[in-house]
Protein backbone atom coordinates (compact mmCIF):
# COMPACT_ATOMS: atom_id res chain seq x y z
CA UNK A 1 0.00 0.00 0.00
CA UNK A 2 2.52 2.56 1.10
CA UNK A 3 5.36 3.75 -1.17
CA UNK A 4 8.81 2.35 -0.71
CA UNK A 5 9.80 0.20 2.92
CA UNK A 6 12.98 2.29 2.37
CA UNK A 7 11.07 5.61 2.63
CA UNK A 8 11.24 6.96 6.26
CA UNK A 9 7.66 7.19 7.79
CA UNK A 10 5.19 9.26 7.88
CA UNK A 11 2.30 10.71 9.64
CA UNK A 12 -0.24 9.49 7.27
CA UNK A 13 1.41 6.53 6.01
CA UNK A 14 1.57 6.10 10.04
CA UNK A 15 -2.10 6.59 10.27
CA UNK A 16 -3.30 4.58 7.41
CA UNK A 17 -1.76 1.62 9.06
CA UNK A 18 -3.00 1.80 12.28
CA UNK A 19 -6.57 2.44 10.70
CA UNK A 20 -6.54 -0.58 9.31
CA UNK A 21 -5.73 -2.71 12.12
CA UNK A 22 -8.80 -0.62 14.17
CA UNK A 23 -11.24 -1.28 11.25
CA UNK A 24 -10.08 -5.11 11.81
CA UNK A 25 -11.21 -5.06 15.63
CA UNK A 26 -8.17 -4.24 17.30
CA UNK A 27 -8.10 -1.03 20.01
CA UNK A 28 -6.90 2.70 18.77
CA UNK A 29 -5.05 2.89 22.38
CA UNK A 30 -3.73 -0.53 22.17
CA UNK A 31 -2.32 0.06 18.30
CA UNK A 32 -1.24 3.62 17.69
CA UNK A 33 1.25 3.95 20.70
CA UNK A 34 3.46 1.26 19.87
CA UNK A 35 3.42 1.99 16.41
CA UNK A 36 4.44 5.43 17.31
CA UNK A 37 7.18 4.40 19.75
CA UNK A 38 8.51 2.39 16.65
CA UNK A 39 8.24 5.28 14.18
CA UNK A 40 10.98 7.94 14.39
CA UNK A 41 8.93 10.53 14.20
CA UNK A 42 9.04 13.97 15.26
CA UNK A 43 6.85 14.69 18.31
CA UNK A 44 4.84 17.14 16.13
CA UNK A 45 4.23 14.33 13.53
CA UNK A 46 3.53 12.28 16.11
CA UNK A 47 0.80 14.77 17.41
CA UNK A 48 -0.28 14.67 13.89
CA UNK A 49 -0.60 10.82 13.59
CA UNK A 50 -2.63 10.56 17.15
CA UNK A 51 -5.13 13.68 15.67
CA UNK A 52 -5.34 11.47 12.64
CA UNK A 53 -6.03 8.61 14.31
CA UNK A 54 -8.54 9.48 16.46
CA UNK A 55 -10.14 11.76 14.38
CA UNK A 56 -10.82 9.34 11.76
CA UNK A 57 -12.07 6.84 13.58
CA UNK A 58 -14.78 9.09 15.46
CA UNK A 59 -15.83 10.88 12.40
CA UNK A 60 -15.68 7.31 10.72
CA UNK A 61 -19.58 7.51 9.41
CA UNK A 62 -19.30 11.01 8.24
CA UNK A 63 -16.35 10.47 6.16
CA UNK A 64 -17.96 7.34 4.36
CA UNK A 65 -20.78 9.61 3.24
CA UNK A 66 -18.21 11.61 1.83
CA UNK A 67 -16.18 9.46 0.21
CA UNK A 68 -19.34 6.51 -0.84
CA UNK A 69 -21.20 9.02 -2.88
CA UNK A 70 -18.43 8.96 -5.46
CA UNK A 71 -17.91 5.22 -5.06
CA UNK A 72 -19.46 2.39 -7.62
CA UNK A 73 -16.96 -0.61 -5.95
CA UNK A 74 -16.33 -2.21 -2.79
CA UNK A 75 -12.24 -0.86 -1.55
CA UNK A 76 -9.55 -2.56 -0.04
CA UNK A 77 -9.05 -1.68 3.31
CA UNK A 78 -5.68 0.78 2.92
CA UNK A 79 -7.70 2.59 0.52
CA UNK A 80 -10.70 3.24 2.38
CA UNK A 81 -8.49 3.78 5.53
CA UNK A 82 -6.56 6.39 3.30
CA UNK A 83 -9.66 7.93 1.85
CA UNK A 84 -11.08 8.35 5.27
CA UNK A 85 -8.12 10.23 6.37
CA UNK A 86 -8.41 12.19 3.48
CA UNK A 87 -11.87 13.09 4.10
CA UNK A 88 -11.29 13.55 7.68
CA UNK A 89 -8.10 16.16 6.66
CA UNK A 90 -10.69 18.05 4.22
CA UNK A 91 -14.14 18.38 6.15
CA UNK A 92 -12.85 18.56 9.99
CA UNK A 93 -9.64 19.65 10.07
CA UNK A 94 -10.06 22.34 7.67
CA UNK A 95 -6.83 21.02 5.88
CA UNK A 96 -5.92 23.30 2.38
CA UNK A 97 -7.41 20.69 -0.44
CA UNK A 98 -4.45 20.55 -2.24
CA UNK A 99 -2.19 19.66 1.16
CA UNK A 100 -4.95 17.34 1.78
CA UNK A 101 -4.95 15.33 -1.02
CA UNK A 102 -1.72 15.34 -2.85
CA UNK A 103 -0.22 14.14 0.57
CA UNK A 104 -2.66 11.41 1.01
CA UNK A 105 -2.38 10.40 -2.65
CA UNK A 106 1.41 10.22 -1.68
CA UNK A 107 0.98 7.35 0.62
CA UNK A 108 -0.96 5.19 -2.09
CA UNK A 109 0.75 3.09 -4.39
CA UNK A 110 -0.21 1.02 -7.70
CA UNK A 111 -3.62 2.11 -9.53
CA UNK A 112 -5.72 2.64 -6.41
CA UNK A 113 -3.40 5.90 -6.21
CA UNK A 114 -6.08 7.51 -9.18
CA UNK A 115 -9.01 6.75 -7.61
CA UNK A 116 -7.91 8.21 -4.55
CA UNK A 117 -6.99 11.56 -5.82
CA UNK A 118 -10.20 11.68 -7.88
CA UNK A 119 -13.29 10.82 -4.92
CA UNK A 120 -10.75 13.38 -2.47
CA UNK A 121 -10.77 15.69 -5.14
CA UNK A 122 -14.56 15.31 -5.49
CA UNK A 123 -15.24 15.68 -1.25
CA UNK A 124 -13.32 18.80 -1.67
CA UNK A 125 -15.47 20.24 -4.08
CA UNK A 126 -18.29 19.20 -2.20
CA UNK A 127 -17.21 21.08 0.62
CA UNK A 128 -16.54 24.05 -1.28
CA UNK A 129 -19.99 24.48 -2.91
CA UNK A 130 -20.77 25.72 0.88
CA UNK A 131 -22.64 23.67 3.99
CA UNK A 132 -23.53 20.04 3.58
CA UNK A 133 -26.83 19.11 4.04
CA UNK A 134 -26.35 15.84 5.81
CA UNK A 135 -28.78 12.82 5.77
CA UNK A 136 -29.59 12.75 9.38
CA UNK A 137 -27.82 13.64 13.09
CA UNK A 138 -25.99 10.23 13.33
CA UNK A 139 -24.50 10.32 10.14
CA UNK A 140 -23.50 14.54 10.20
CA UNK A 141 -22.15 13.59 14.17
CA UNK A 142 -20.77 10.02 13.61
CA UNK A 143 -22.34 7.75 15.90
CA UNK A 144 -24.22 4.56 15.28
CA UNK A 145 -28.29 4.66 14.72
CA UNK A 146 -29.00 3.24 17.52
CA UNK A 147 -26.94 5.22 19.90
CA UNK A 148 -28.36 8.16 18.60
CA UNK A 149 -31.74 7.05 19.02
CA UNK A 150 -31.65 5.53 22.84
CA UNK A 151 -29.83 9.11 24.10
CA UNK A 152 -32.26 10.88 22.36
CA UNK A 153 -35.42 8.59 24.11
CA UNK A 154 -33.50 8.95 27.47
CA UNK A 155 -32.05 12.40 27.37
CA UNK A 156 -34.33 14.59 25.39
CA UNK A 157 -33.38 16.20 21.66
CA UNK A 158 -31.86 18.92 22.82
CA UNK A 159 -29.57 17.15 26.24
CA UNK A 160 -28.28 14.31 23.54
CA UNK A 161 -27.24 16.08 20.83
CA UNK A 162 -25.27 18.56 23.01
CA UNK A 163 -23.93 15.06 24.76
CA UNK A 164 -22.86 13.99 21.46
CA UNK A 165 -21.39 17.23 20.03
CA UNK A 166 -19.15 17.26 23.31
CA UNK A 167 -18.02 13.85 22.81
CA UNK A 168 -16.85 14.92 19.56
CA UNK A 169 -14.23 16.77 20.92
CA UNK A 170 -10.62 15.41 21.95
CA UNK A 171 -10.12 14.51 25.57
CA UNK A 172 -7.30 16.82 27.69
CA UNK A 173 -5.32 14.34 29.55
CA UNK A 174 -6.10 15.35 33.28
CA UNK A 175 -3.82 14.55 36.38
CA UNK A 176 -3.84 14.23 40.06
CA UNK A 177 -1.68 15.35 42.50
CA UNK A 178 0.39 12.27 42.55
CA UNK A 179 0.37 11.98 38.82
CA UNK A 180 -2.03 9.78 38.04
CA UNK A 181 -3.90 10.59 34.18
CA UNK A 182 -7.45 10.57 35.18
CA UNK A 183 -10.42 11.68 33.97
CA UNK A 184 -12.29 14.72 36.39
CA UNK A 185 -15.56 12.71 36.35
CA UNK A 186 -13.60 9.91 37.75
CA UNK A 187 -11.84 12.28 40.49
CA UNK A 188 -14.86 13.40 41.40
CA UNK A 189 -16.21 9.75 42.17
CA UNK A 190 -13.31 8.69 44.07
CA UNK A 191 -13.89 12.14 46.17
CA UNK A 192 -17.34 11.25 46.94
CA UNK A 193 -16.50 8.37 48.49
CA UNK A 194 -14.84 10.15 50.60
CA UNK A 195 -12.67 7.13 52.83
CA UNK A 196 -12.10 8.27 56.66
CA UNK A 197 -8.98 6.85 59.11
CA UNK A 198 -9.28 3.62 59.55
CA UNK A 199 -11.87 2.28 57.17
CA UNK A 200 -11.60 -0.87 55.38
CA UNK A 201 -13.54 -0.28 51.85
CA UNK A 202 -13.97 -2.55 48.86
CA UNK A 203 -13.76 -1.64 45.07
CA UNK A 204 -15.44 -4.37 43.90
CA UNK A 205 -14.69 -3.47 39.79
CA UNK A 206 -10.91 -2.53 40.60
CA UNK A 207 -9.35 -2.18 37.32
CA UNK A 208 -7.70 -0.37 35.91
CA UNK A 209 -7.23 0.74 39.28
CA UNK A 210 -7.80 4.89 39.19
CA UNK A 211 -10.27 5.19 41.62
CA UNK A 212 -8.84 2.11 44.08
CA UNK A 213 -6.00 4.06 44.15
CA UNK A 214 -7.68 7.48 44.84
CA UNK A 215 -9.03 6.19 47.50
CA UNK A 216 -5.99 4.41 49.22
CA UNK A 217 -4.19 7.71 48.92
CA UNK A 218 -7.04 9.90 50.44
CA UNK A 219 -4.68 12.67 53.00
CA UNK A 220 -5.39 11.54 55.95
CA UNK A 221 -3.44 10.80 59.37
CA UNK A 222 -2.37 7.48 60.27
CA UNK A 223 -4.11 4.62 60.29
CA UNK A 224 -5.01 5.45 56.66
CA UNK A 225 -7.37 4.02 54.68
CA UNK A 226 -7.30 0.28 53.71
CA UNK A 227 -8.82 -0.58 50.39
CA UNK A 228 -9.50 -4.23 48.79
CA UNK A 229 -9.52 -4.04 45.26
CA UNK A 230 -11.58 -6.66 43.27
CA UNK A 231 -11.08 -8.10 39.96
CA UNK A 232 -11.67 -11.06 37.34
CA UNK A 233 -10.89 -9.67 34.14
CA UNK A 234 -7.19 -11.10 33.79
CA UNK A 235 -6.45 -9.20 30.88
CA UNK A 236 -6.79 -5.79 32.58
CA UNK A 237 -5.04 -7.09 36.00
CA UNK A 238 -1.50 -6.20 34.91
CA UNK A 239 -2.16 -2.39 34.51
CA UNK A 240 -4.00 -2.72 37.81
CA UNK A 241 -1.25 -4.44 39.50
CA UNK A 242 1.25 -1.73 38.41
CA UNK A 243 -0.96 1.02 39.31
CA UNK A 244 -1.54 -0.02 42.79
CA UNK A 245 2.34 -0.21 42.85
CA UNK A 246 2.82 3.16 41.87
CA UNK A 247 0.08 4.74 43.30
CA UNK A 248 -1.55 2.67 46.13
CA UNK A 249 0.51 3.76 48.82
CA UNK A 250 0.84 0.05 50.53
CA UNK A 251 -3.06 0.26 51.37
CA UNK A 252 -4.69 -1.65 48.54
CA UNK A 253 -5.01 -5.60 48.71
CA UNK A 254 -5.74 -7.15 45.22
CA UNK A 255 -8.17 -10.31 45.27
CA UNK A 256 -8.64 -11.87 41.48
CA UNK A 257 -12.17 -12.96 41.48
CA UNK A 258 -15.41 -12.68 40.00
CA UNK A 259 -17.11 -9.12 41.70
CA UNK A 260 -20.39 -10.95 41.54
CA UNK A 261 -19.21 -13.52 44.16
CA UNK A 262 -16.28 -11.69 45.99
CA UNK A 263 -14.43 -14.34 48.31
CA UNK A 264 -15.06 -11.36 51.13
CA UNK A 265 -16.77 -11.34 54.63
CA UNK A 266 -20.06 -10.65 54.75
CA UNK A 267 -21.14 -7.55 56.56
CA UNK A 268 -17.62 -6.18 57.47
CA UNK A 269 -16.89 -3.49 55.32
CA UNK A 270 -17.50 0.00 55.76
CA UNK A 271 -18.27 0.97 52.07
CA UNK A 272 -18.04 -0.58 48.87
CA UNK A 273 -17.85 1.21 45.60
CA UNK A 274 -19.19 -0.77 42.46
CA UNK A 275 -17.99 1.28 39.37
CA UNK A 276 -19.50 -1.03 37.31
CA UNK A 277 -18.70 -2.50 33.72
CA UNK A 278 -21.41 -0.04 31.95
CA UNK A 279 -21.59 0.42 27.82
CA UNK A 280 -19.32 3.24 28.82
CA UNK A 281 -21.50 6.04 26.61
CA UNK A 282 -19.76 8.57 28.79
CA UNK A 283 -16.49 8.20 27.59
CA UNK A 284 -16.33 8.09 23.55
CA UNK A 285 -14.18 11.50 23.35
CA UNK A 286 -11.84 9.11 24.65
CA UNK A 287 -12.81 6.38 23.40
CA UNK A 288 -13.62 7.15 20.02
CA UNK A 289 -13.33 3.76 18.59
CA UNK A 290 -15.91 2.21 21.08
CA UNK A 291 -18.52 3.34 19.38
CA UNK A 292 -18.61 1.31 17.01
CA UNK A 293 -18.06 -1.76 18.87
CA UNK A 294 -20.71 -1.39 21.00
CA UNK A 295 -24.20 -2.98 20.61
CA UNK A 296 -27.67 -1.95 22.29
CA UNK A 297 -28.13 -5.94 23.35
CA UNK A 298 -25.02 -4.50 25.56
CA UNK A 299 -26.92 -2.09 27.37
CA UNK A 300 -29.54 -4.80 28.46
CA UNK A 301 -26.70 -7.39 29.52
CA UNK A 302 -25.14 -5.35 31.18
CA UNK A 303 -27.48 -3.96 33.56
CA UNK A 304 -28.54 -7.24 34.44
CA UNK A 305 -24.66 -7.29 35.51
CA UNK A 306 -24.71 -4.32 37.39
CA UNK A 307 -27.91 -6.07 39.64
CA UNK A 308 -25.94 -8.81 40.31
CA UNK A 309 -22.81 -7.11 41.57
CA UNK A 310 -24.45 -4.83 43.59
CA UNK A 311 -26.69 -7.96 45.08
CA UNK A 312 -23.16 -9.29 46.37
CA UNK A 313 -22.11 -5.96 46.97
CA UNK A 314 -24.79 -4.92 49.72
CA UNK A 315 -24.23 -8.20 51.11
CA UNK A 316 -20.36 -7.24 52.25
CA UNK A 317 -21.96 -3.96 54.07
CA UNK A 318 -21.90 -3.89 58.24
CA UNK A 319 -25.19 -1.67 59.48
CA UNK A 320 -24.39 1.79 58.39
CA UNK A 321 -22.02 0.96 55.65
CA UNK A 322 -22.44 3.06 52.30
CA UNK A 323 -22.72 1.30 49.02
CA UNK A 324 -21.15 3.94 45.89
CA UNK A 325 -22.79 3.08 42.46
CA UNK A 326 -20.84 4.27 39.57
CA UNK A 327 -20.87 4.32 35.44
CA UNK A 328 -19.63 6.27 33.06
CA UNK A 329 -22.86 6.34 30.89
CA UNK A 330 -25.51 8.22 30.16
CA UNK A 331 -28.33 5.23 29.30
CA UNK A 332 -31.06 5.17 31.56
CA UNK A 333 -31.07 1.44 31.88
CA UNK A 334 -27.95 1.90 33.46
CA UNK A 335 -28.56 4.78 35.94
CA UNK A 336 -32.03 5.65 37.00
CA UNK A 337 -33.23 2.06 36.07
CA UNK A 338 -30.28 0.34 38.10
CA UNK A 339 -31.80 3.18 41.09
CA UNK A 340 -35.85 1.90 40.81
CA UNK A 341 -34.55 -1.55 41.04
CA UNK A 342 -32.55 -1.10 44.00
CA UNK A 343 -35.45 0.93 45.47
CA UNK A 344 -38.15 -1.74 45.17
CA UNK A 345 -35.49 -4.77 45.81
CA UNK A 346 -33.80 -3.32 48.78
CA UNK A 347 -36.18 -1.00 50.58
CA UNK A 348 -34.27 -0.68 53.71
CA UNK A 349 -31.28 1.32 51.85
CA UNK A 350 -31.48 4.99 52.28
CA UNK A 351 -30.26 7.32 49.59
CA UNK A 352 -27.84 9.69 50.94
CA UNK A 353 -26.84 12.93 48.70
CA UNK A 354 -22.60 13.05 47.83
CA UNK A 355 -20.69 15.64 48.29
CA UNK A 356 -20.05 16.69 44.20
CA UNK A 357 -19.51 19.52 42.22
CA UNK A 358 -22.53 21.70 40.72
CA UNK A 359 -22.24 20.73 37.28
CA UNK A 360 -23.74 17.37 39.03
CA UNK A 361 -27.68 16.98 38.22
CA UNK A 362 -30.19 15.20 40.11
CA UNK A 363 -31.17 12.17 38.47
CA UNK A 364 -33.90 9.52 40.51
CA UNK A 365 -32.04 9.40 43.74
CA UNK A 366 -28.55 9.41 41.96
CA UNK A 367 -26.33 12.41 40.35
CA UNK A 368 -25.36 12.51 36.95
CA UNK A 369 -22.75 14.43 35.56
CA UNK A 370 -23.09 15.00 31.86
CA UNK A 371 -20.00 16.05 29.33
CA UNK A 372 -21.27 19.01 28.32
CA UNK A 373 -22.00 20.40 31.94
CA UNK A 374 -18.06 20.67 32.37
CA UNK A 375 -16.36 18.73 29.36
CA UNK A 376 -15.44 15.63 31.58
CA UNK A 377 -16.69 11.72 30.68
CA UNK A 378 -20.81 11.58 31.71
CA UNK A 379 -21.23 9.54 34.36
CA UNK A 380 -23.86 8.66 37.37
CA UNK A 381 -23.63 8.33 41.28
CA UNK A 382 -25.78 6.75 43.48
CA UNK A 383 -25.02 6.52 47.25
CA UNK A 384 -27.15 4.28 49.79
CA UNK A 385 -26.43 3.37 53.38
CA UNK A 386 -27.91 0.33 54.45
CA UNK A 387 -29.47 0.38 57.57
């Protein structure tokens, strides 16, 4: 596909590349950096290649309108990949047309390289004629039908496009005091929890670890907090095991096993925080590639997850112990429904109201936080103390 092995890399060439690996089901945070480790680029190119990247994939259904109404055959997947970057260059990052396309045209090689420079030439023109009138939201915003549909039945019109629209927009890395990158949604959580001298608390969905560690590492004066940190998923144990290293301060046990059936004492905990696996609708600006991945039979499986770990997770309470409900989503299967269940299954656990920030709204008995309100990942709180 690209020219020459012997030709140094590039950004696009770069980009094209990793596309196609993401189009085949792999992960854009899982591909790009070790490609870009490998690369030799320049840290600006390399700032190019991640916008690329990224870009690309979240704009992924806009740029096929573009590029499929000048299409009559099926492509090979470099040459969609390039004409998608091409698109992406022209319509979003307000790239000049002829920058745009003779340097994607570069990076093809053999007689795809015409067609590529003809359909880019053609988007350009497009765009130049003045506004676009686009078939409908998901397409013009890049999300899948469905998606678009179920936030607009739970949130409103108005509430889910501006969701959407903000999830468009790249993530700023955000760090705590100790270093840790973490989203301010997430911070917030942790926060909320809120872990006093000498309480033992469980995180029953540990990995990757940020909020564990948050909460092991809560100022406080000796004894500090203790924090068990559960987990089954193997694959994501590593990270957590090196982040409780680095950041856990010595007060976070790790306990591989399914959060559903935690090998824990029942009743002897002070709190336990279930930041549950959730579609994870909150987090596409950085995640862009989980949106297409994704499914809405997703939403209904995992809910019916969320019951059961919280089930096992108000069963490792004492009297008085608080239970933290967290997911970075915005459905309301997975927020105010997950609240009416817990309300008619468990009536003896009072809500209590957490300590957040403003840009928090009320939702059921819960908080929501939602990324346009303060450009963090959406995400939902509920807090219960079972008497």
């Amino acid at each position: 596909m690209s020219a020459s092995a012997a030709r140094p890399a590039t950004a696009r060439a770069l980009a094209i590349g990793a596309l196609v690996e993401i189009d085949a089901g792999a992960r854009a945070n899982q591909v790009l950096p070790g490609r870009l480790a490998a690369s030799g680029l320049a840290e600006r190119d390399r700032a190019f290649t991640t916008e690329l990247v990224y870009g690309t994939v979240r704009m992924r259904r806009a740029c096929d309108w573009l590029i499929d109404r000048h299409l009559r055959r099926r492509l090979d997947p470099e040459v969609r990949a390039a004409l998608r970057i091409g698109a992406y260059q022209l319509a979003f990052l307000g790239t000049p047309a002829h920058a745009a396309v003779s340097a994607t045209v570069a990076e093809v090689a053999g007689p795809a390289r015409g067609l590529v420079n003809a359909v880019l030439r053609r988007v350009a023109d497009a765009l130049d004629r003045g506004p676009l009138r686009w078939p409908d939201l998901a397409t013009e915003l890049s999300y899948p039908d469905w998606l678009v549909g179920l936030l607009v039945q739970d949130l409103g019109e108005a509430t889910a496009r501006a969701a959407l629209v903000q999830m468009n927009e790249p993530a700023a890395a955000t760090r705590r005091p100790d270093g840790y990158t973490q989203d301010l949604a997430s911070q917030q959580v942790a926060r909320a929890v809120h872990v006093r001298p000498g309480e033992v608390v469980v995180d029953l969905c540990a990995a990757p670890g940020g909020k564990t560690t948050a909460m092991a590492t809560t100022p406080t004066a000796a004894p500090g907090p203790f924090v068990v940190g559960v987990e089954l998923d193997r694959d994501r144990l590593g990270r957590l095991v090196d982040n409780v290293a680095h950041y856990g301060q010595g007060r976070v046990a790790l306990v591989v096993a399914d959060g559903a059936r935690p090998p824990l004492r029942l009743g002897a905990f002070d709190k336990v925080l279930v930041d549950a696996p959730c579609s994870g609708i909150g987090v596409l600006r950085r995640r862009p590639d989980a949106r297409w991945r994704i499914q809405a039979a997703d939403v209904v499986r995992l809910a019916a997850l969320q019951r059961r770990l919280l089930a096992a997770a108000i069963g490792l309470l004492r009297p008085g112990g608080l239970l933290y409900y967290s997911v970075c989503t915005l459905t309301l299967a997975e927020t105010a429904a997950i609240d009416r269940w817990l309300a008619t299954t468990y009536p003896d656990l009072a809500p209590v109201l957490p300590d957040l920030d403003p840009t928090w709204e009320r939702v059921g008995r819960g908080a929501r936080l939602l990324p346009q309100a303060a450009g963090t990942d959406g995400m939902f709180l509920l807090v219960l103390r079972r008497t």
